[in-house]
Every structure is written in structure tokens, then in C-alpha cells.
C-alpha atoms as a PDB file:
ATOM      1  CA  UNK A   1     -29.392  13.652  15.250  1.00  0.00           C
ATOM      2  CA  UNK A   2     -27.826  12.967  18.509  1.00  0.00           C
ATOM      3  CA  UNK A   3     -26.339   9.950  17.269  1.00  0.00           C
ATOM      4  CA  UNK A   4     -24.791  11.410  14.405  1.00  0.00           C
ATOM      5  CA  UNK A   5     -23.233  14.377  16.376  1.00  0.00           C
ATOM      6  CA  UNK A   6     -21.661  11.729  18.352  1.00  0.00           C
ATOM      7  CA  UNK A   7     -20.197   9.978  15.706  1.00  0.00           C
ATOM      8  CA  UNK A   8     -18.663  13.054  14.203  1.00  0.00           C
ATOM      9  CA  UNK A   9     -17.158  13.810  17.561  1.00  0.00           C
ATOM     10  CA  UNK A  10     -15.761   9.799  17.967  1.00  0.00           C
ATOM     11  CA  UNK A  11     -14.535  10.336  14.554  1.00  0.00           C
ATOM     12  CA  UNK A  12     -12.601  13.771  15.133  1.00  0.00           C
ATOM     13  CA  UNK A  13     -11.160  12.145  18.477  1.00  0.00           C
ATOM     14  CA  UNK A  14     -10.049   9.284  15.720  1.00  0.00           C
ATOM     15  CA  UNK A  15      -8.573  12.106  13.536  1.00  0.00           C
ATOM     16  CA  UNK A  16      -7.061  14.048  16.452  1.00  0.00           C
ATOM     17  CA  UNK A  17      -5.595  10.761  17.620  1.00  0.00           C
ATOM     18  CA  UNK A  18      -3.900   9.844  14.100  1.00  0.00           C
ATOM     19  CA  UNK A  19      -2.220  12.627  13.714  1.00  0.00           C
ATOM     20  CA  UNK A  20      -0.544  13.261  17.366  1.00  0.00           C
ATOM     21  CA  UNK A  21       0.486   9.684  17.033  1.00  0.00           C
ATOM     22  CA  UNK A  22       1.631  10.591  13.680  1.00  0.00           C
ATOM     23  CA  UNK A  23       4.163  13.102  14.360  1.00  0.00           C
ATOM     24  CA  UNK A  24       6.148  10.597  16.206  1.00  0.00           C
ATOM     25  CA  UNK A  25       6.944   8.379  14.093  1.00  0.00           C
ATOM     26  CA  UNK A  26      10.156   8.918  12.253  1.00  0.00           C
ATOM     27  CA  UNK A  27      10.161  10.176   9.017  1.00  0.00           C
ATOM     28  CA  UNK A  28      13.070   8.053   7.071  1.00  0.00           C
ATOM     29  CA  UNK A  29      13.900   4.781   8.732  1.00  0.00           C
ATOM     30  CA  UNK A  30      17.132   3.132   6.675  1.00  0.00           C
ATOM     31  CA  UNK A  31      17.015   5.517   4.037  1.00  0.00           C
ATOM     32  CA  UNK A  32      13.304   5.312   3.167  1.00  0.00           C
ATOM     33  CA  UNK A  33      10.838   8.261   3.558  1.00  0.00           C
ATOM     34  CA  UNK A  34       7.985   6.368   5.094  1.00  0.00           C
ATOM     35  CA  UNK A  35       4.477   7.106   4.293  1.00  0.00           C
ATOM     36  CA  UNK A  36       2.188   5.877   7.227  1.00  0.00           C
ATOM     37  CA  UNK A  37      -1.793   5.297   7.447  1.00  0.00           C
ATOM     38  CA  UNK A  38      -4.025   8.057   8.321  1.00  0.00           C
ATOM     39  CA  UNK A  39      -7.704   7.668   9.241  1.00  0.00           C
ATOM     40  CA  UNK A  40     -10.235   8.380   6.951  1.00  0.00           C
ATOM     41  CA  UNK A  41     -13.957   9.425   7.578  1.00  0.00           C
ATOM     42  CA  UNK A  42     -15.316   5.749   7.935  1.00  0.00           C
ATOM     43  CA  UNK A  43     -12.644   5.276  10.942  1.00  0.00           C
ATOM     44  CA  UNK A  44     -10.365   2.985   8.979  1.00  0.00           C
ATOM     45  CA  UNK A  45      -6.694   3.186   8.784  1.00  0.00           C
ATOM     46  CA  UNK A  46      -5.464   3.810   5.308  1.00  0.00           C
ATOM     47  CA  UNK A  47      -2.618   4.911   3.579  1.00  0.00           C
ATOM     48  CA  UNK A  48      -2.491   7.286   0.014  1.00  0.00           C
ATOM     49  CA  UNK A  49       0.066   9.391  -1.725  1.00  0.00           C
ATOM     50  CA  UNK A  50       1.065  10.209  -5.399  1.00  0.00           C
ATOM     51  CA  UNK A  51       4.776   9.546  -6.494  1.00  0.00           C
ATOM     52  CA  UNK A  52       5.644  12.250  -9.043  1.00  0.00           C
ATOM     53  CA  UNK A  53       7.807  10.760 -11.868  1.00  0.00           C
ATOM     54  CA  UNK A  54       8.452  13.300 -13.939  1.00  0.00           C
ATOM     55  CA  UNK A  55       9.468  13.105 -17.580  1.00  0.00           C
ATOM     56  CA  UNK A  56       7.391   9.390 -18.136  1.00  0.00           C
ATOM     57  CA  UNK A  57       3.941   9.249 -19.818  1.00  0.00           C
ATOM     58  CA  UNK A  58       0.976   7.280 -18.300  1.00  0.00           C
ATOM     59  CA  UNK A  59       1.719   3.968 -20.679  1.00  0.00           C
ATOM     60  CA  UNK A  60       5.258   4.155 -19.628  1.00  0.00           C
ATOM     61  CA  UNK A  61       4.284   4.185 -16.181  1.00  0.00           C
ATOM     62  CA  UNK A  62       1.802   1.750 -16.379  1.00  0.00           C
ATOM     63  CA  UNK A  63       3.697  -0.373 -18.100  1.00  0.00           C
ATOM     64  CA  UNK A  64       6.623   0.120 -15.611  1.00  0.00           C
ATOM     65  CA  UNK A  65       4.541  -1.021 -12.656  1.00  0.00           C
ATOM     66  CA  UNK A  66       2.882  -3.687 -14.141  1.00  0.00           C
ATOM     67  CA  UNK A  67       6.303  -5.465 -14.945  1.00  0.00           C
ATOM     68  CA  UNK A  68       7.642  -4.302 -11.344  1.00  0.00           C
ATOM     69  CA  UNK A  69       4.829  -6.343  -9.669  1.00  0.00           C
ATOM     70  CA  UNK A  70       5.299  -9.279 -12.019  1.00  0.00           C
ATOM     71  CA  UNK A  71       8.997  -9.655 -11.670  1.00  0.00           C
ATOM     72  CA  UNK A  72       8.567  -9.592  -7.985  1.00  0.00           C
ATOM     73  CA  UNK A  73       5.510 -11.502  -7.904  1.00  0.00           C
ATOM     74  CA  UNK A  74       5.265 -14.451  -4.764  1.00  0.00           C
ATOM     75  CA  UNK A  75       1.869 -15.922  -6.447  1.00  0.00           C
ATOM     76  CA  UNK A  76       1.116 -17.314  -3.270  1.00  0.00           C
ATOM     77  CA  UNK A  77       1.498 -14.375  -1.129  1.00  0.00           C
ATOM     78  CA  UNK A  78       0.000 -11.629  -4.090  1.00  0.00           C
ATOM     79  CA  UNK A  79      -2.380 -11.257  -6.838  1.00  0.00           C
ATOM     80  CA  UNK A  80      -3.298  -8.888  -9.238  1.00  0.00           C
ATOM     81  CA  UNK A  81      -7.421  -8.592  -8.754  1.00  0.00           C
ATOM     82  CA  UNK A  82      -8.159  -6.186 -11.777  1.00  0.00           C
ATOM     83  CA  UNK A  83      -6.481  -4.243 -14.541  1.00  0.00           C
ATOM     84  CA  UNK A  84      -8.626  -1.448 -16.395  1.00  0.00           C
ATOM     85  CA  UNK A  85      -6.559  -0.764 -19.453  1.00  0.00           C
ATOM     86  CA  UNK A  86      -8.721   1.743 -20.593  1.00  0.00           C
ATOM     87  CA  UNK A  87      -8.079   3.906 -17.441  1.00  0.00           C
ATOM     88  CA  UNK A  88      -4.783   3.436 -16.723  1.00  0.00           C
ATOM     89  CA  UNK A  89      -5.480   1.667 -12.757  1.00  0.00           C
ATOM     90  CA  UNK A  90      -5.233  -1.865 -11.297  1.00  0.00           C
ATOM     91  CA  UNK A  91      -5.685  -3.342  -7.793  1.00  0.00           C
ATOM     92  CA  UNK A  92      -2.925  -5.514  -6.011  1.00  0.00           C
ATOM     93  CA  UNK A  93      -3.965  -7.919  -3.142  1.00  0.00           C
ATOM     94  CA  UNK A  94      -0.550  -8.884  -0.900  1.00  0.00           C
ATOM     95  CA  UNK A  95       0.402 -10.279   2.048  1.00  0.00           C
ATOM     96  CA  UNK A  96       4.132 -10.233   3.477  1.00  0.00           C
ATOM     97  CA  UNK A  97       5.789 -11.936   6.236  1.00  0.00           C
ATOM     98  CA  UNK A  98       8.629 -10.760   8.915  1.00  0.00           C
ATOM     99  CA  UNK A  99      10.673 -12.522  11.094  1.00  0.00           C
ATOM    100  CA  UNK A 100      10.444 -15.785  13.199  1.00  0.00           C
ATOM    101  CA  UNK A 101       9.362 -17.626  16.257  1.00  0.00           C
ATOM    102  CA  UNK A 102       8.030 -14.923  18.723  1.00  0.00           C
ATOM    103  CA  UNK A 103       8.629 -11.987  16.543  1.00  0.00           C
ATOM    104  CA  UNK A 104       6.460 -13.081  13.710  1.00  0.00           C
ATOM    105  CA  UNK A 105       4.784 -10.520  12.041  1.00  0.00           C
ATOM    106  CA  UNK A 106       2.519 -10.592   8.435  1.00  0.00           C
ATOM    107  CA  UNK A 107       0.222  -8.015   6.506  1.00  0.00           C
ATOM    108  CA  UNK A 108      -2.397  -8.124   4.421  1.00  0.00           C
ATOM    109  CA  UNK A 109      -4.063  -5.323   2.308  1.00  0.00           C
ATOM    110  CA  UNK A 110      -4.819  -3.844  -0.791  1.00  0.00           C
ATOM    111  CA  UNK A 111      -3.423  -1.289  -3.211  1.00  0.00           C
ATOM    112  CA  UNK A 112      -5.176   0.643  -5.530  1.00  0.00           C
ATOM    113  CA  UNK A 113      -3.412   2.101  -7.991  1.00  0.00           C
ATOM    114  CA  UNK A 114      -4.102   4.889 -10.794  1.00  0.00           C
ATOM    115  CA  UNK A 115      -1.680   6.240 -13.399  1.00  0.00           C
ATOM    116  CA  UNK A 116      -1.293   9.847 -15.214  1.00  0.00           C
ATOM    117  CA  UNK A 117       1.172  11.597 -17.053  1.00  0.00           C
ATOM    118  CA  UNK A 118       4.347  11.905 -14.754  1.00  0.00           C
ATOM    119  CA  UNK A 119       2.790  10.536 -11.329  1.00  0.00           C
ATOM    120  CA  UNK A 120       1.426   7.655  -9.882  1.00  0.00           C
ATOM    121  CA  UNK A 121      -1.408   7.444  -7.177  1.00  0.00           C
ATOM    122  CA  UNK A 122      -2.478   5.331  -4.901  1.00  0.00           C
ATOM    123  CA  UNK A 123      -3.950   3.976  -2.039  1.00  0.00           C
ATOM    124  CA  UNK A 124      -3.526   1.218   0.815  1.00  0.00           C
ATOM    125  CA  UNK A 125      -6.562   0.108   2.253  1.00  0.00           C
ATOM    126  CA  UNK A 126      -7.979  -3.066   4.200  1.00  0.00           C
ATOM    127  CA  UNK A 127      -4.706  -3.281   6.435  1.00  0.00           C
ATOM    128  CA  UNK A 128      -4.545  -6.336   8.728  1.00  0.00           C
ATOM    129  CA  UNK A 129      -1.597  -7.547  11.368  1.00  0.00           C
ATOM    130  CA  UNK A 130      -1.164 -10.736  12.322  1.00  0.00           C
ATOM    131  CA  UNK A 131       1.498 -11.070  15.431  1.00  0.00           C
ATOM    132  CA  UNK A 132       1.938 -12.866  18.545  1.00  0.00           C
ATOM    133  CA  UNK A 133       0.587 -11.879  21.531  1.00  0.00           C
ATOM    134  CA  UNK A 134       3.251 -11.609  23.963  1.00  0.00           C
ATOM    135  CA  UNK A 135       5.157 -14.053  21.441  1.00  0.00           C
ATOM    136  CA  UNK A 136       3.036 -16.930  21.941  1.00  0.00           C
ATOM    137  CA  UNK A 137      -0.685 -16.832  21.009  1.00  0.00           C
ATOM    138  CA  UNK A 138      -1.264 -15.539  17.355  1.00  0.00           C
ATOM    139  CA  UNK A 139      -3.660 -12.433  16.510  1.00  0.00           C
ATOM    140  CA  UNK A 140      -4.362 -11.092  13.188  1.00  0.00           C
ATOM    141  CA  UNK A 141      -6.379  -7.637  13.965  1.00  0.00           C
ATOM    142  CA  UNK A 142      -7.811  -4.764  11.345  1.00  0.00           C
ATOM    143  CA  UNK A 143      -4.238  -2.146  11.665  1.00  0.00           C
ATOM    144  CA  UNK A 144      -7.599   0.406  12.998  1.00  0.00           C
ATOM    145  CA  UNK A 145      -7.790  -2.227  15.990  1.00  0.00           C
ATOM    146  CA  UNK A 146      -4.308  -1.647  17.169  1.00  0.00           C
ATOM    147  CA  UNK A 147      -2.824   0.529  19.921  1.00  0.00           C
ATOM    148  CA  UNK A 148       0.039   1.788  19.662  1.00  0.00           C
ATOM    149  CA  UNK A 149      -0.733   4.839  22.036  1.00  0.00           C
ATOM    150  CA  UNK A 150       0.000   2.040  25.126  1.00  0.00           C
ATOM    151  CA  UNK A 151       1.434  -0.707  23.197  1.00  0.00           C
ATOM    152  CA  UNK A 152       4.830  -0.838  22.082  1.00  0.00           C
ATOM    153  CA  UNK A 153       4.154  -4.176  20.204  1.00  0.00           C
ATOM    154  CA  UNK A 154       1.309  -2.698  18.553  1.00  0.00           C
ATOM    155  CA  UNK A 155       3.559   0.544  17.826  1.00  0.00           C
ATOM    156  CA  UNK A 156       6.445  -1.514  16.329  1.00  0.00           C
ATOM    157  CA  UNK A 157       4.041  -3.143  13.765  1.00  0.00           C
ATOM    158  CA  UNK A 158       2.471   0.087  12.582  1.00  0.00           C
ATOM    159  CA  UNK A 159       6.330   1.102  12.033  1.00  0.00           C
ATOM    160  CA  UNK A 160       7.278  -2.319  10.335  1.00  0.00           C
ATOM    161  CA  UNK A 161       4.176  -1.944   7.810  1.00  0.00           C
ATOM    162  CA  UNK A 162       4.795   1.375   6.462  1.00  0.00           C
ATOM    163  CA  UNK A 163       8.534   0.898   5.925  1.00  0.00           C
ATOM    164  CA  UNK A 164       7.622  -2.252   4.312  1.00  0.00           C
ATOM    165  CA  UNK A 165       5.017  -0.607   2.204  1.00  0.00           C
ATOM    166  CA  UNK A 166       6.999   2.668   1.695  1.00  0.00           C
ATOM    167  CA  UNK A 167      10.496   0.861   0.324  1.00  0.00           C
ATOM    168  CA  UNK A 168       7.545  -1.224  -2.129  1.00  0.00           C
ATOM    169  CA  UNK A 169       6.331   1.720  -3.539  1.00  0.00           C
ATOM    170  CA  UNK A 170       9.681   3.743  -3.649  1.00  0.00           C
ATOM    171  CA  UNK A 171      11.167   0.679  -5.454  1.00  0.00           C
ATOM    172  CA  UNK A 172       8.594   0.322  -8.006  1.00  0.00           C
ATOM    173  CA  UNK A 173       8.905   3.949  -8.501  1.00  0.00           C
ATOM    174  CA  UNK A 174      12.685   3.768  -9.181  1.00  0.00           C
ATOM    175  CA  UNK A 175      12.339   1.029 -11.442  1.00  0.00           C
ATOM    176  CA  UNK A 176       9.564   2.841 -13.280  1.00  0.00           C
ATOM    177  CA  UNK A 177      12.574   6.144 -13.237  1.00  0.00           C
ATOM    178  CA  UNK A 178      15.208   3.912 -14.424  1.00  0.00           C
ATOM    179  CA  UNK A 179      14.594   1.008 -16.541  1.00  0.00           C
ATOM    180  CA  UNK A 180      13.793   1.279 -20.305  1.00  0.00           C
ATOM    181  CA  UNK A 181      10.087   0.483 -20.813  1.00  0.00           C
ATOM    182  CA  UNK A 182       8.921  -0.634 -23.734  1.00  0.00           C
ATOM    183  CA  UNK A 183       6.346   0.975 -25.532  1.00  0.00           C
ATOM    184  CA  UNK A 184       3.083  -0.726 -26.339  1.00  0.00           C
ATOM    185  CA  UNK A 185       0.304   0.180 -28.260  1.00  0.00           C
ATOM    186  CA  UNK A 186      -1.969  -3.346 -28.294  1.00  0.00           C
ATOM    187  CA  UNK A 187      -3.877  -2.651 -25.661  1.00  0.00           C
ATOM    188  CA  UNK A 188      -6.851  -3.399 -26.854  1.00  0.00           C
ATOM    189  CA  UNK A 189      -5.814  -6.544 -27.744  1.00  0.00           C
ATOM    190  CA  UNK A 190      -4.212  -7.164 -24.186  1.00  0.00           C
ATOM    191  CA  UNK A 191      -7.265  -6.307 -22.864  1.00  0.00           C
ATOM    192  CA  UNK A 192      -8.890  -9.025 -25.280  1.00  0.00           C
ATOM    193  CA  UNK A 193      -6.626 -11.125 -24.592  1.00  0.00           C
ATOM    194  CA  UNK A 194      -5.825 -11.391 -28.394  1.00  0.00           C
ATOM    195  CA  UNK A 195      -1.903 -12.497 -29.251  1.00  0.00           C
ATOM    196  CA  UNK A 196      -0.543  -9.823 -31.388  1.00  0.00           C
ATOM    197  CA  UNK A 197       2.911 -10.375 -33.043  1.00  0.00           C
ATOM    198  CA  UNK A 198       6.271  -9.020 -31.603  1.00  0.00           C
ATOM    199  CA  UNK A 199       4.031  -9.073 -28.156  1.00  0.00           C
END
């Protein structure tokens, strides 16, 4: 019992922590409302939002963000681990990579997504940093692991992954807004992997 009552209190001091370092970070950094990790009950640094996009169905938007990711696809660096037609979601493993020398910087994690009618959710999850410490010796660390309360390294990567992340999302969602997507009704035989005519 004692054990858990200290773990609840560890984890509010987590919670507590999150959020005062959350309210100064800036909200829109070049034009992009950034979305930044928040801790969750397990004490791991995550980030999750739904994008409303009004006035598409859940194929279109499925669709949409299916052909976003391929057509900016970097096989090496990303992967798409699953697809469930039947429900609409899928799972996207990345990695990205900023800068050079001493100012390297590259992130790993995964995205869950899940469509509906006009929105799409997800969430960000599994976040790792790599940098240089001090510009020389490299570090990957879980983003949890990081602290940017007393590091300004540690602060600027934090930054650097959620813009990165945010102007991802916001992009697919624009494309998803704006491009004509076609409409399929095979999916059953996508899922099959059957070849259907006109596909």
C-alpha cells in the first residue's frame, strides 16, 4: 500500500511537472500550432490529439492519409507496421533526422492512428532523441529521460520534435482537406490482397 501511494504521488509530481513546463513552450513556432507530449499514467511522454476535418467521410480520410504517408515515404527511415481495414486505423513507425556535425538531432516513435467521419485521431508514443552531448559524444535517450527543466539542449529537442511532428500531422491533414481522393470500395480485396480491376 505504501508503495503504491508513493507511486501515485511520483506520478502526480510527473503530471504537475508536464504541465508547468508545458505552458512555456510557445504555442505556434513558424506558422505551426504545435502539439507537444504530455505524460500519461505509466510516466511516459506521449503525444495525442484529433484533427477535425470536417465535410470528409472516414474512407476519404483514410484513404487521404494512407496516400500522404506513401508519397512521402523514406523506406529507410519509416514503415507502415499494420493497417486494419476493417476499422479504419494503422500504425506508422518513423525516424527523422536534423541538422549536422554538433547539432545533430534524430527521433524515433510511433503513431497510431484511427479514422471517423470528419476527424482523425491519434497518438505519438515510444519517443526517443538521439543528440550529442555537448556536440561530441552521441546519446539516444527515451524523450521521458530528458530535462529540459535545467537543460537547454534537452529543452531545444523537446521543441524541435513537436514542431516536426506537429507540421507532419498538419500537412497530412491539409492534404487530406484539399486533394481529390478517390473513392474505393475493394477493401476487402485490399485487405486480401486480391487485384481488382481499375485498382
Amino acid at each position: 500500500c505504501f508503495h503504491a501511494i508513493a507511486k501515485d504521488e511520483k506520478q502526480d509530481e510527473l503530471n504537475q511537472w508536464a504541465k508547468s513546463e508545458l505552458a512555456k513552450y510557445p504555442e505556434v513556432v513558424e506558422g505551426v500550432n504545435v502539439m507537444y507530449p504530455t505524460m500519461s499514467d505509466d510516466g511516459k511522454l506521449s503525444i495525442s490529439d484529433i484533427i477535425d476535418i470536417e465535410g470528409k467521410s472516414k474512407d476519404e480520410i483514410f484513404t487521404g492519409a494512407l496516400v500522404f504517408i506513401h508519397n512521402n515515404m523514406i523506406p529507410e527511415m519509416e514503415a507502415l507496421e499494420s493497417i486494419d481495414y476493417d476499422s479504419r486505423r494503422f500504425i506508422l513507425a518513423r525516424k527523422t533526422e536534423q541538422g549536422s556535425g554538433k547539432t545533430t538531432s534524430s527521433y524515433e516513435y510511433i503513431m497510431a492512428f484511427q479514422v471517423a467521419d470528419n476527424m482523425l485521431s491519434f497518438v505519438i508514443y515510444d519517443i526517443k532523441a538521439g543528440y550529442r552531448e555537448k556536440g561530441i559524444l552521441p546519446r539516444k535517450l527515451d524523450l521521458e529521460k530528458l530535462k529540459p527543466q535545467t537543460t537547454e539542449r534537452h529543452k531545444e529537442l523537446v521543441t524541435e520534435f513537436s514542431y516536426l511532428t506537429s507540421k507532419y500531422l498538419l500537412d497530412m491533414a491539409d492534404f487530406i482537406k484539399t486533394s481529390s481522393i478517390p473513392q474505393i470500395s475493394h477493401w476487402k480485396e485490399i485487405k486480401a490482397g486480391d487485384v481488382v480491376k481499375g485498382m
